[in-house]
C-alpha atoms as a PDB file:
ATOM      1  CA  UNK A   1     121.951 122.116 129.048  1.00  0.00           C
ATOM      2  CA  UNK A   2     124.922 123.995 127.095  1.00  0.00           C
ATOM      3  CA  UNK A   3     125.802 126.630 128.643  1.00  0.00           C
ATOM      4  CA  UNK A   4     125.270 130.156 126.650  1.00  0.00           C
ATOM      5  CA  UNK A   5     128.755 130.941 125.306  1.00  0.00           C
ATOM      6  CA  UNK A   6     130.525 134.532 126.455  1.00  0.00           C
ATOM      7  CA  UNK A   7     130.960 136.975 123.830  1.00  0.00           C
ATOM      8  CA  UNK A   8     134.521 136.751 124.939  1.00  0.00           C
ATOM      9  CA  UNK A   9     136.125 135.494 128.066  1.00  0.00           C
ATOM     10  CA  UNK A  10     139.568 134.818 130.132  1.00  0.00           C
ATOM     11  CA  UNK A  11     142.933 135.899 128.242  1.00  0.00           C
ATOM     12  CA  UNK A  12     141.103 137.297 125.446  1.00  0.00           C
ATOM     13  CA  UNK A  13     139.017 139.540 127.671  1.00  0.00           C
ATOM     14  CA  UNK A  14     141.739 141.046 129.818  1.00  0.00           C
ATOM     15  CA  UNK A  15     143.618 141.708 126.313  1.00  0.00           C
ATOM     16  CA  UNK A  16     140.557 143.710 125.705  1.00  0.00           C
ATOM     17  CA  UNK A  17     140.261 145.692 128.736  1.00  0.00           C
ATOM     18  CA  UNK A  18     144.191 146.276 128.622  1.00  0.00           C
ATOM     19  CA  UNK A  19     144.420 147.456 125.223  1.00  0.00           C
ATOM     20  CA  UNK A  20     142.009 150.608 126.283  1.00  0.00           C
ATOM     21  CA  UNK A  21     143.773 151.297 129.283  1.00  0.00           C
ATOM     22  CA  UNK A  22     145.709 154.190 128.100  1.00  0.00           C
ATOM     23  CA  UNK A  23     142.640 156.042 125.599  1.00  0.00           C
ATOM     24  CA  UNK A  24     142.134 159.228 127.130  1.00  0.00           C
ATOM     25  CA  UNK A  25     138.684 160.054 125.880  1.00  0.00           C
ATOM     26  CA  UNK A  26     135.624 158.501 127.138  1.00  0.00           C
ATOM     27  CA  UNK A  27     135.322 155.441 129.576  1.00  0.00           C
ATOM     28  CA  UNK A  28     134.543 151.767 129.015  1.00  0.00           C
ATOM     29  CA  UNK A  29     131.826 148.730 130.083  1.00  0.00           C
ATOM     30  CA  UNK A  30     131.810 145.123 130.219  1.00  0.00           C
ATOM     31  CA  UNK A  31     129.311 143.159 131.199  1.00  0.00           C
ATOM     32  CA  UNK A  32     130.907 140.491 133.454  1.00  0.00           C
ATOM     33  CA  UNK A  33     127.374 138.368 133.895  1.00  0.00           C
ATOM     34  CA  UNK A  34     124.439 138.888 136.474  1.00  0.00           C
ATOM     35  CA  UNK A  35     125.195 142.301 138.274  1.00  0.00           C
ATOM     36  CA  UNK A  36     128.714 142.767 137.472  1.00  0.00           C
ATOM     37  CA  UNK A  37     130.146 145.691 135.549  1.00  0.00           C
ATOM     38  CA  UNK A  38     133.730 146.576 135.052  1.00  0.00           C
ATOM     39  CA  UNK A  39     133.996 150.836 134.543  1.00  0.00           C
ATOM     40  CA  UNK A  40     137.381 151.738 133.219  1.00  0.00           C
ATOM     41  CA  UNK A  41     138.573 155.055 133.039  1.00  0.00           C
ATOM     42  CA  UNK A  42     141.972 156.462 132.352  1.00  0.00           C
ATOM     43  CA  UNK A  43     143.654 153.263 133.478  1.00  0.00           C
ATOM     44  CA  UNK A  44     141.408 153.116 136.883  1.00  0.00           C
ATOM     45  CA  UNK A  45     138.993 149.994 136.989  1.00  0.00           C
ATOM     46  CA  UNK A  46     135.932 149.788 139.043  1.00  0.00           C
ATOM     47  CA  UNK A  47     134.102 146.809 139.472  1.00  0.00           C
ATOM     48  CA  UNK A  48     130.601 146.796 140.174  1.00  0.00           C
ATOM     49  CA  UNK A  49     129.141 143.235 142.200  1.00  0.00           C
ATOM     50  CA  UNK A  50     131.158 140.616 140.510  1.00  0.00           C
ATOM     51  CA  UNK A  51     129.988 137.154 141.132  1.00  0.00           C
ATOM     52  CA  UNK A  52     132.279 135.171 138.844  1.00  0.00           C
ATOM     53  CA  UNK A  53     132.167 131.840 140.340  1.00  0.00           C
ATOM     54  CA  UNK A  54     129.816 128.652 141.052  1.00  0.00           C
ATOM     55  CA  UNK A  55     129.151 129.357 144.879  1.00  0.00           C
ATOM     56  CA  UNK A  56     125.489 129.186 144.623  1.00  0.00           C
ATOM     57  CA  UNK A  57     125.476 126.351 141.919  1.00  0.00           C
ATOM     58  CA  UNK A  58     126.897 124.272 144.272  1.00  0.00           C
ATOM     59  CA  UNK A  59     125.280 125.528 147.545  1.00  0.00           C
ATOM     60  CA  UNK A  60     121.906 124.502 146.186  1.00  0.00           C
ATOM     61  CA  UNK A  61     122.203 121.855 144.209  1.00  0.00           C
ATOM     62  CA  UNK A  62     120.291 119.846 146.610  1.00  0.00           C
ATOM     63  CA  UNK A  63     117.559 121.389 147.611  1.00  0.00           C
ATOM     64  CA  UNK A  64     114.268 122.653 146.073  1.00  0.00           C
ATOM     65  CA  UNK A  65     115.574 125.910 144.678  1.00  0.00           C
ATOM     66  CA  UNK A  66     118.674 124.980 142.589  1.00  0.00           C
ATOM     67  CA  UNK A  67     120.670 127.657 141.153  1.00  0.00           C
ATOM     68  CA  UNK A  68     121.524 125.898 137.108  1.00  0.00           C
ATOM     69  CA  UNK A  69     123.949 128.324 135.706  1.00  0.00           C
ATOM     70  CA  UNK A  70     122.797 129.390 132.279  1.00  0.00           C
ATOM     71  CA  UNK A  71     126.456 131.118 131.233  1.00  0.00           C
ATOM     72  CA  UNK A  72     129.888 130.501 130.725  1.00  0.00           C
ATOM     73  CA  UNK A  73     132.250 132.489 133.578  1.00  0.00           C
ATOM     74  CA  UNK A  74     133.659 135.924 131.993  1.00  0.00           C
ATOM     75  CA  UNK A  75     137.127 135.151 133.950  1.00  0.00           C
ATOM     76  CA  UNK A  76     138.519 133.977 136.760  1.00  0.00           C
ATOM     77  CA  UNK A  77     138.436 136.645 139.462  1.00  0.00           C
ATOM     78  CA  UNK A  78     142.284 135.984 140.232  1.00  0.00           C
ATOM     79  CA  UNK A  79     143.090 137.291 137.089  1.00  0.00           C
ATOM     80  CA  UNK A  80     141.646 141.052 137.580  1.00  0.00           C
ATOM     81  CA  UNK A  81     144.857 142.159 138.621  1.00  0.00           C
ATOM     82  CA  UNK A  82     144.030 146.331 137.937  1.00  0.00           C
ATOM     83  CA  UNK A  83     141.001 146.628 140.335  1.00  0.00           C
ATOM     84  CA  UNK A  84     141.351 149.855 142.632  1.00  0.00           C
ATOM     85  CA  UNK A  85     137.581 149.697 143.472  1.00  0.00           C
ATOM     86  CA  UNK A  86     134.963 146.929 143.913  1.00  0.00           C
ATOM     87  CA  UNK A  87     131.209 147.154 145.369  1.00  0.00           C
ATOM     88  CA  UNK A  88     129.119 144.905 147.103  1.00  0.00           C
ATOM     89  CA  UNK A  89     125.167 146.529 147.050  1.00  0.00           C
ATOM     90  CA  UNK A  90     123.977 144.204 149.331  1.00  0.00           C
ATOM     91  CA  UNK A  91     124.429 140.970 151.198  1.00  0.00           C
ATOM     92  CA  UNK A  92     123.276 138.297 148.871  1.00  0.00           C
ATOM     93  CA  UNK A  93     125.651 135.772 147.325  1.00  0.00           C
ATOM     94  CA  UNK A  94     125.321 136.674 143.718  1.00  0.00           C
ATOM     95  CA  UNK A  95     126.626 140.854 145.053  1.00  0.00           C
ATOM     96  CA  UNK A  96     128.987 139.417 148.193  1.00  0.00           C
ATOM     97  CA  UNK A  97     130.708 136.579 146.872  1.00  0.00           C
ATOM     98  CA  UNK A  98     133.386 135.364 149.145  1.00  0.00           C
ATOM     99  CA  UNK A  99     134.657 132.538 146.059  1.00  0.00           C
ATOM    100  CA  UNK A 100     134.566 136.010 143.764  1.00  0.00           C
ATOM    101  CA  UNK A 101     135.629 138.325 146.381  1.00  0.00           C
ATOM    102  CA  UNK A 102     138.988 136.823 148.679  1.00  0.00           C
ATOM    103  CA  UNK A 103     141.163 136.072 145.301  1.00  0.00           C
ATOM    104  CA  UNK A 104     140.091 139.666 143.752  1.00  0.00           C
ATOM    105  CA  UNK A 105     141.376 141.242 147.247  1.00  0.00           C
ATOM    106  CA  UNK A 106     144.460 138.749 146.997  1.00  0.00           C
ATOM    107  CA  UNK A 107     145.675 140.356 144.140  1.00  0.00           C
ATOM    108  CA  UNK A 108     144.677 144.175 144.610  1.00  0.00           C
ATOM    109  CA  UNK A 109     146.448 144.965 147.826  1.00  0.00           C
ATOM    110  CA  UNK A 110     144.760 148.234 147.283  1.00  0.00           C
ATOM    111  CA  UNK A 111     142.289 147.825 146.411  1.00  0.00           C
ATOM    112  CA  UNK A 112     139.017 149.982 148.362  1.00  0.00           C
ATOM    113  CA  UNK A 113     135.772 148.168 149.046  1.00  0.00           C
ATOM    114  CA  UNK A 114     132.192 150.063 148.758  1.00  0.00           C
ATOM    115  CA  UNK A 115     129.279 148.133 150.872  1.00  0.00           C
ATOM    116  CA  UNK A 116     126.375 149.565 152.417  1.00  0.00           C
ATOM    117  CA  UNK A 117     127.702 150.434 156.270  1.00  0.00           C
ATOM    118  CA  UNK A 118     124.539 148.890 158.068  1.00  0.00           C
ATOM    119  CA  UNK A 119     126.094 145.682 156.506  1.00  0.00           C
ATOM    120  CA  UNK A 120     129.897 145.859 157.628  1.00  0.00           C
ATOM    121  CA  UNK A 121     129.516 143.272 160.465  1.00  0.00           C
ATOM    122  CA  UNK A 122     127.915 140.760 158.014  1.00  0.00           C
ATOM    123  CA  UNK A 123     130.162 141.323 154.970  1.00  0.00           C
ATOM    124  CA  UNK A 124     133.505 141.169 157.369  1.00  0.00           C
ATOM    125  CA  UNK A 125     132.224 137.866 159.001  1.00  0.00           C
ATOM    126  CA  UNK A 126     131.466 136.369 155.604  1.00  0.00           C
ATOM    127  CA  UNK A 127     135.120 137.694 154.352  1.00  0.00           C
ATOM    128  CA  UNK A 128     136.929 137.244 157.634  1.00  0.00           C
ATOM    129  CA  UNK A 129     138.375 140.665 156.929  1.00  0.00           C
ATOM    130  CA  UNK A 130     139.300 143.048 159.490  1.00  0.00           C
ATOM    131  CA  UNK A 131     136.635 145.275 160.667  1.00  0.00           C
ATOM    132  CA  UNK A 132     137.862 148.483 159.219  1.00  0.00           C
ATOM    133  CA  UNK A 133     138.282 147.325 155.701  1.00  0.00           C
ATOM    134  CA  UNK A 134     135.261 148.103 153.707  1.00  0.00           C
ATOM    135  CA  UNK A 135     134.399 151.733 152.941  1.00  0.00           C
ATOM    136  CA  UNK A 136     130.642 152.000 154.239  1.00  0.00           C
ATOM    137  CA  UNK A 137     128.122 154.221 152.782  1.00  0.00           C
ATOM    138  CA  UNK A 138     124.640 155.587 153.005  1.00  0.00           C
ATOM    139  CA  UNK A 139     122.327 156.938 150.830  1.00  0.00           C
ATOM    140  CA  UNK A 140     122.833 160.381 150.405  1.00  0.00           C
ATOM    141  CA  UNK A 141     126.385 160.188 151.433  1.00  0.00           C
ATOM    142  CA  UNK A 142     129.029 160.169 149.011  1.00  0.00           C
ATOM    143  CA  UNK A 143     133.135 159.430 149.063  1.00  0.00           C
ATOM    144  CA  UNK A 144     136.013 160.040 146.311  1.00  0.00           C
ATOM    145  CA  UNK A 145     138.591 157.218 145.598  1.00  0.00           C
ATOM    146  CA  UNK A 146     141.090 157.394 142.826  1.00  0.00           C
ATOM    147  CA  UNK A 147     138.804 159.920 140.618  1.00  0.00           C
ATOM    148  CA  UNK A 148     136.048 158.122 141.257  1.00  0.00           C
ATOM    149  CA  UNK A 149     133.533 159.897 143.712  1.00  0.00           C
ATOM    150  CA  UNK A 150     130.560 157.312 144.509  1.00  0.00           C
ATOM    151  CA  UNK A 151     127.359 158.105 146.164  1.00  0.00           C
ATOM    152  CA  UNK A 152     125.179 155.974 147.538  1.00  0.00           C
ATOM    153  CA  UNK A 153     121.579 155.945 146.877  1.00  0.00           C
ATOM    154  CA  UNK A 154     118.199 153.575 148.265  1.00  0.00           C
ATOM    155  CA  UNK A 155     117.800 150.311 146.398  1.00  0.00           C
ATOM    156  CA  UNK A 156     114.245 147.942 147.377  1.00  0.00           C
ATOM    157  CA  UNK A 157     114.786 144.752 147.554  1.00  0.00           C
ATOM    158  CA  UNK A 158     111.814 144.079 148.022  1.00  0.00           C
ATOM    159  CA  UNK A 159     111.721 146.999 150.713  1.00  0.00           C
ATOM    160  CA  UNK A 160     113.414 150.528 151.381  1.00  0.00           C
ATOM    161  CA  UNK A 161     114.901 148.128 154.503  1.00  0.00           C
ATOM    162  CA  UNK A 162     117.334 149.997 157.189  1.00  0.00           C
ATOM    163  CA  UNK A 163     118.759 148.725 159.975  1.00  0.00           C
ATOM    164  CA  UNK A 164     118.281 150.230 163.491  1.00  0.00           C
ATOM    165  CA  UNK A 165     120.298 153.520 163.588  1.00  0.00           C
ATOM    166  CA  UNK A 166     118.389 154.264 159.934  1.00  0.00           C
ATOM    167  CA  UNK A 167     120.979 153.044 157.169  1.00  0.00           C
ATOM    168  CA  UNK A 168     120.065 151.376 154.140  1.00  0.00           C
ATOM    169  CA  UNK A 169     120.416 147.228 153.603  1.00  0.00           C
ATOM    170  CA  UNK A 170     120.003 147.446 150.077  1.00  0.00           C
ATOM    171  CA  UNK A 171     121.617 150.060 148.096  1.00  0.00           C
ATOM    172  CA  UNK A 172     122.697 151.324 144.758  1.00  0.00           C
ATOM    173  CA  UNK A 173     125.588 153.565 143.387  1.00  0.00           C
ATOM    174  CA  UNK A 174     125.600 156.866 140.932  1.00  0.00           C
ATOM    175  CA  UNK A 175     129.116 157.487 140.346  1.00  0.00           C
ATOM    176  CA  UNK A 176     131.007 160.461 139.266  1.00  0.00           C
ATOM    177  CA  UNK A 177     133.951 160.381 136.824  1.00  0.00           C
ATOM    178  CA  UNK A 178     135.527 162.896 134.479  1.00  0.00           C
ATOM    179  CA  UNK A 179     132.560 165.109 133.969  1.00  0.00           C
ATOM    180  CA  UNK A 180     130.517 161.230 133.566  1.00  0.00           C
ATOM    181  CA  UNK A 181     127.316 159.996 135.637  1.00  0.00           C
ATOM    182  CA  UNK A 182     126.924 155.860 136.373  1.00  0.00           C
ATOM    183  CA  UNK A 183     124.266 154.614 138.128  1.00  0.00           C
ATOM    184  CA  UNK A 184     124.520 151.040 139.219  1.00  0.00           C
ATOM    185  CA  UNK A 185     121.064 150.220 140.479  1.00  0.00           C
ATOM    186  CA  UNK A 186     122.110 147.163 142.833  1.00  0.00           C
ATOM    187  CA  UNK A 187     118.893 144.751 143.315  1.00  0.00           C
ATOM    188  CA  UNK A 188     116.184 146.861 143.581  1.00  0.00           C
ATOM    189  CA  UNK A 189     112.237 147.448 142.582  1.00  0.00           C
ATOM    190  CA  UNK A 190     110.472 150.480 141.347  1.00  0.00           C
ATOM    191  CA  UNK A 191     110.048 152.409 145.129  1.00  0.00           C
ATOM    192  CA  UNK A 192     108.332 155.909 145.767  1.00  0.00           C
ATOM    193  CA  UNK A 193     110.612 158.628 145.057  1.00  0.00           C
ATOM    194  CA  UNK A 194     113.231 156.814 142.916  1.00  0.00           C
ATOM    195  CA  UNK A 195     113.210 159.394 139.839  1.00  0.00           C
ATOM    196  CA  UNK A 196     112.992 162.194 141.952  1.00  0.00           C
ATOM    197  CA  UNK A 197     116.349 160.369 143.832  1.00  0.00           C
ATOM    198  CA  UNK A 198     117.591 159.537 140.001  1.00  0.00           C
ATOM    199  CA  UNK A 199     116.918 162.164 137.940  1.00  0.00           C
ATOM    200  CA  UNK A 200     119.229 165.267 138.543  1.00  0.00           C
ATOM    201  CA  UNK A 201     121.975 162.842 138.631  1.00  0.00           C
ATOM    202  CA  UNK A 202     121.666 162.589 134.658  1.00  0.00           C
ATOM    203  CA  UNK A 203     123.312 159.623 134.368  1.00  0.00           C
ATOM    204  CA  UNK A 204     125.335 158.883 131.467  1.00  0.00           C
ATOM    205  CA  UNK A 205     124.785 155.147 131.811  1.00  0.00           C
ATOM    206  CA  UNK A 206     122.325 153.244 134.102  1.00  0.00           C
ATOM    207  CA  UNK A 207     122.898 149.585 134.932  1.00  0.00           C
ATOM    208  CA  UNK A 208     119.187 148.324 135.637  1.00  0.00           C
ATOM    209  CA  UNK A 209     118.024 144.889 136.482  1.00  0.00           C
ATOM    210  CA  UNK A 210     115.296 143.014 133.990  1.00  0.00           C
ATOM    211  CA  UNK A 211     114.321 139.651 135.467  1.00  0.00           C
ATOM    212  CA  UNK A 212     111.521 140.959 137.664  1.00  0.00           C
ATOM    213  CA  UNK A 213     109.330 140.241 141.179  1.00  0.00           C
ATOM    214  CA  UNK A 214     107.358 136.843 140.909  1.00  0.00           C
ATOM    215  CA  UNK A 215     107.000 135.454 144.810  1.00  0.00           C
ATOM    216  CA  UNK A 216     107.124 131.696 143.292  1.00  0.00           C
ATOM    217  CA  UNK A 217     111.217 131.680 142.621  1.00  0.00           C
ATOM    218  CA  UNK A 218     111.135 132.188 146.261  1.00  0.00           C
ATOM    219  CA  UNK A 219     113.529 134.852 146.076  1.00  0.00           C
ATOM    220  CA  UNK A 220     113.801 138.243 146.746  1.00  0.00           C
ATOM    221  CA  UNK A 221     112.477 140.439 143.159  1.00  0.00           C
ATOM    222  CA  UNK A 222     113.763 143.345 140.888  1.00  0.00           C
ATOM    223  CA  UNK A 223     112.526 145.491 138.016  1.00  0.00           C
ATOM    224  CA  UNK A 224     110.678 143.568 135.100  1.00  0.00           C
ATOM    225  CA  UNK A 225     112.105 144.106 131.707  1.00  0.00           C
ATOM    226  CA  UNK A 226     108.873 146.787 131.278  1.00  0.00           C
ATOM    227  CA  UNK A 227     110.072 148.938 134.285  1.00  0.00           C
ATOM    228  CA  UNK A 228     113.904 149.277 133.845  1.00  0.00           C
ATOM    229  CA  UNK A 229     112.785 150.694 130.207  1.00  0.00           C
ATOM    230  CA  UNK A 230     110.266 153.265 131.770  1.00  0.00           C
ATOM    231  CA  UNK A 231     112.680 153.979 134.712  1.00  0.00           C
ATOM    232  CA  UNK A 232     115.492 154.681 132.080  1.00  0.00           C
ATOM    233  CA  UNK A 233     113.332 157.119 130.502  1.00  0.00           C
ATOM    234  CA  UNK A 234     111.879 158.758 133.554  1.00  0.00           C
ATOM    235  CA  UNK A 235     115.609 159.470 134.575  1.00  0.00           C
ATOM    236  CA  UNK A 236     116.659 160.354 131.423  1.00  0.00           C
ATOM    237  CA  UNK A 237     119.124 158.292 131.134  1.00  0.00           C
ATOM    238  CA  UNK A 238     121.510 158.983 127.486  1.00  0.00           C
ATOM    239  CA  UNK A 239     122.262 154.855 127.605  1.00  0.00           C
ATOM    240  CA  UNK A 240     120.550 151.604 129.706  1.00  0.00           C
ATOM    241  CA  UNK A 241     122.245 148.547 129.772  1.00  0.00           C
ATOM    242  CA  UNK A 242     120.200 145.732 131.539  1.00  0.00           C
ATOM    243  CA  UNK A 243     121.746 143.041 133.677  1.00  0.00           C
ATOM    244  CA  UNK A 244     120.399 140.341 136.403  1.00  0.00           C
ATOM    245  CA  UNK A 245     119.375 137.776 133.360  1.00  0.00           C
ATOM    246  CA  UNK A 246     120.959 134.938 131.416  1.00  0.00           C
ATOM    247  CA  UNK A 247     122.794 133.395 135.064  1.00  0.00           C
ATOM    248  CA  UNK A 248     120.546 130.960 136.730  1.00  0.00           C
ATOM    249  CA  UNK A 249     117.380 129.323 135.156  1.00  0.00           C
ATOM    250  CA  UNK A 250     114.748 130.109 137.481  1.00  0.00           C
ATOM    251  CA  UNK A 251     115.337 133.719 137.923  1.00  0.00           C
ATOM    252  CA  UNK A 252     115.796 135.081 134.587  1.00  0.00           C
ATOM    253  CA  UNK A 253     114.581 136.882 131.590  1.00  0.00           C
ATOM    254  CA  UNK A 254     115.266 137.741 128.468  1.00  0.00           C
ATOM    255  CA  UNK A 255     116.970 140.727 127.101  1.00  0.00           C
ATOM    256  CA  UNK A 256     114.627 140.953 124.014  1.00  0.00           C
ATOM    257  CA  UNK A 257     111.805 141.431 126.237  1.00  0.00           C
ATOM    258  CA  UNK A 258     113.395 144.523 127.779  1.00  0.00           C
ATOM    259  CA  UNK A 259     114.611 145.875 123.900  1.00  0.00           C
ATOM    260  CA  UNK A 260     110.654 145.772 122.838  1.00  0.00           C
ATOM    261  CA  UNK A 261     110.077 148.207 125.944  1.00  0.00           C
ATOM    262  CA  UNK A 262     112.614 150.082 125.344  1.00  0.00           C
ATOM    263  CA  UNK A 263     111.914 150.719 121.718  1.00  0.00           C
ATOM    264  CA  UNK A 264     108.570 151.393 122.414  1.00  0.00           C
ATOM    265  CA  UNK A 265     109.389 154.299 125.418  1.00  0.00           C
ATOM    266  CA  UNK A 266     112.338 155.161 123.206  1.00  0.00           C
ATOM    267  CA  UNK A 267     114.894 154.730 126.060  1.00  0.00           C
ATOM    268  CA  UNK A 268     118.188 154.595 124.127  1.00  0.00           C
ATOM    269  CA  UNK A 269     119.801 151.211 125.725  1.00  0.00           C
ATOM    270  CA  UNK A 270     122.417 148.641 124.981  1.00  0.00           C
ATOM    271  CA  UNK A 271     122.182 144.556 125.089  1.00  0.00           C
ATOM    272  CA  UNK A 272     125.419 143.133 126.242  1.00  0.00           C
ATOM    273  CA  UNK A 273     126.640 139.599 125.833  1.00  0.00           C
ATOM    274  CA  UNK A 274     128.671 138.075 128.385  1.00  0.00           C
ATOM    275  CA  UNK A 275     132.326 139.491 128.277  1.00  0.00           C
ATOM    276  CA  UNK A 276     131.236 142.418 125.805  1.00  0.00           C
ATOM    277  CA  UNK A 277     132.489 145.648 126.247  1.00  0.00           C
ATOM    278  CA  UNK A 278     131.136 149.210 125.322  1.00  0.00           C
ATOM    279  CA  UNK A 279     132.939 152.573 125.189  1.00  0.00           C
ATOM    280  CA  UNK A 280     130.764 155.529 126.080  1.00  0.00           C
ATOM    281  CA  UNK A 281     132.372 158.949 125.014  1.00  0.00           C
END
């Protein structure tokens, strides 16, 4: 199977995202495949749950649940050279990605790391990074790093699941930036309370998974196509822009299917391709 070709990728992405660096008005988007989302504002980057590499193409290519990449890679991680912050929402490969992760912390010695804190002791393992390098969060708690204040909020996946002293497994991230409102949902279903959680937020932009909950994939599940359109308009959302599609063949959708909801709920939304970018203003 060809793989579906990026809108643009490698040296003529990063000429993209470094010819913006210095507009003043308005922040930018690009879709960097599955989860991840690069936020650029005023020169800062933030990097929402990159997985840019074949770690769980290769992991299960053998076994009864094989992970066939659909799309080419955006870039190589090693060349993200301007990342000040990058989250991890939970602890599965596709949002903690050691083969995506160790070469973007090789070259961003400063760069600050958002998890959830009930997973520290799992992500540092997986990383073999000291103990006190990640920045851990709650929901409900929020911290400000280079102009960038992010708060943490619940996420199902498929449960509201905490670990023993009550923090959250699974979470996702509103974040606040020059007067603007992100919300990056992580991997997450359609939970009791989530507009309520959402809604006074008034999120400029929300970043809302598509490919949906079916037990046979034998994976954990998200929001079908029909629910991230309703969510977007329940939260009033000015822009949705769907991701968690279009990267392995078993556990996808596709992004029409979530435009004919969204037309019909009139949630104003974006498709991406692969390496696109977006500027919001």
């Amino acid at each position: 199977m060809s793989l579906i070709p990026a809108f643009q990728k490698d040296e003529t992405l990063l000429q993209d995202i470094f010819s913006h660096s210095t507009v003043e008005e308005g922040f930018g988007i690009w879709w960097l495949g599955q989860s991840g989302f690069l936020v650029q504002f005023r020169g800062k980057h933030l990097l929402f749950d990159p997985y840019l590499s074949d770690s769980l193409t290769v992991k299960y290519a053998a076994t009864d649940k094989p992970h066939t990449r659909m799309s080419e890679r955006a870039i190589n991680p090693a060349k993200l050279t301007m990342i000040d912050i990058v989250t991890s929402s939970h602890n599965h490969t596709d949002h903690l990605d050691a083969e995506t992760l160790l070469p973007l912390i090789a070259q961003n010695p400063n760069i600050q790391f958002i998890i959830p804190e009930a997973n520290r002791a799992f992500v540092c393992e997986r990383l073999a990074c000291a103990m006190d390098f990640p920045v851990g969060l709650n929901d409900g708690e929020g911290i400000e790093i280079q102009g960038f204040k992010i708060i943490g909020v619940p996420a199902a996946h498929n449960a509201l699941e905490r670990d023993n002293l009550g923090r959250c497994k699974y979470m996702g991230f509103v974040v606040e930036f020059g007067g603007y409102r992100v919300y990056h949902s992580g991997d997450t279903l359609w939970y009791d309370g989530m507009v309520e959680i959402l809604k006074p937020f008034e999120v400029d932009v929300a970043f809302l998974p598509i490919n949906g909950n079916k037990p046979e994939r034998k994976v954990a599940g998200n929001l079908n196509a029909e629910e991230a359109a309703r969510l977007g308009k329940e939260i009033r959302a000015k822009l949705v822009i769907p991701h968690h599609y279009h990267m392995f063949s078993f556990n996808t959708e596709e992004p029409q299917e979530f435009e004919k909801y969204a037309d019909l709920y009139q949630t104003p939304h974006q498709i991406l391709e692969i390496g696109q970018g977006v500027w919001i203003r």
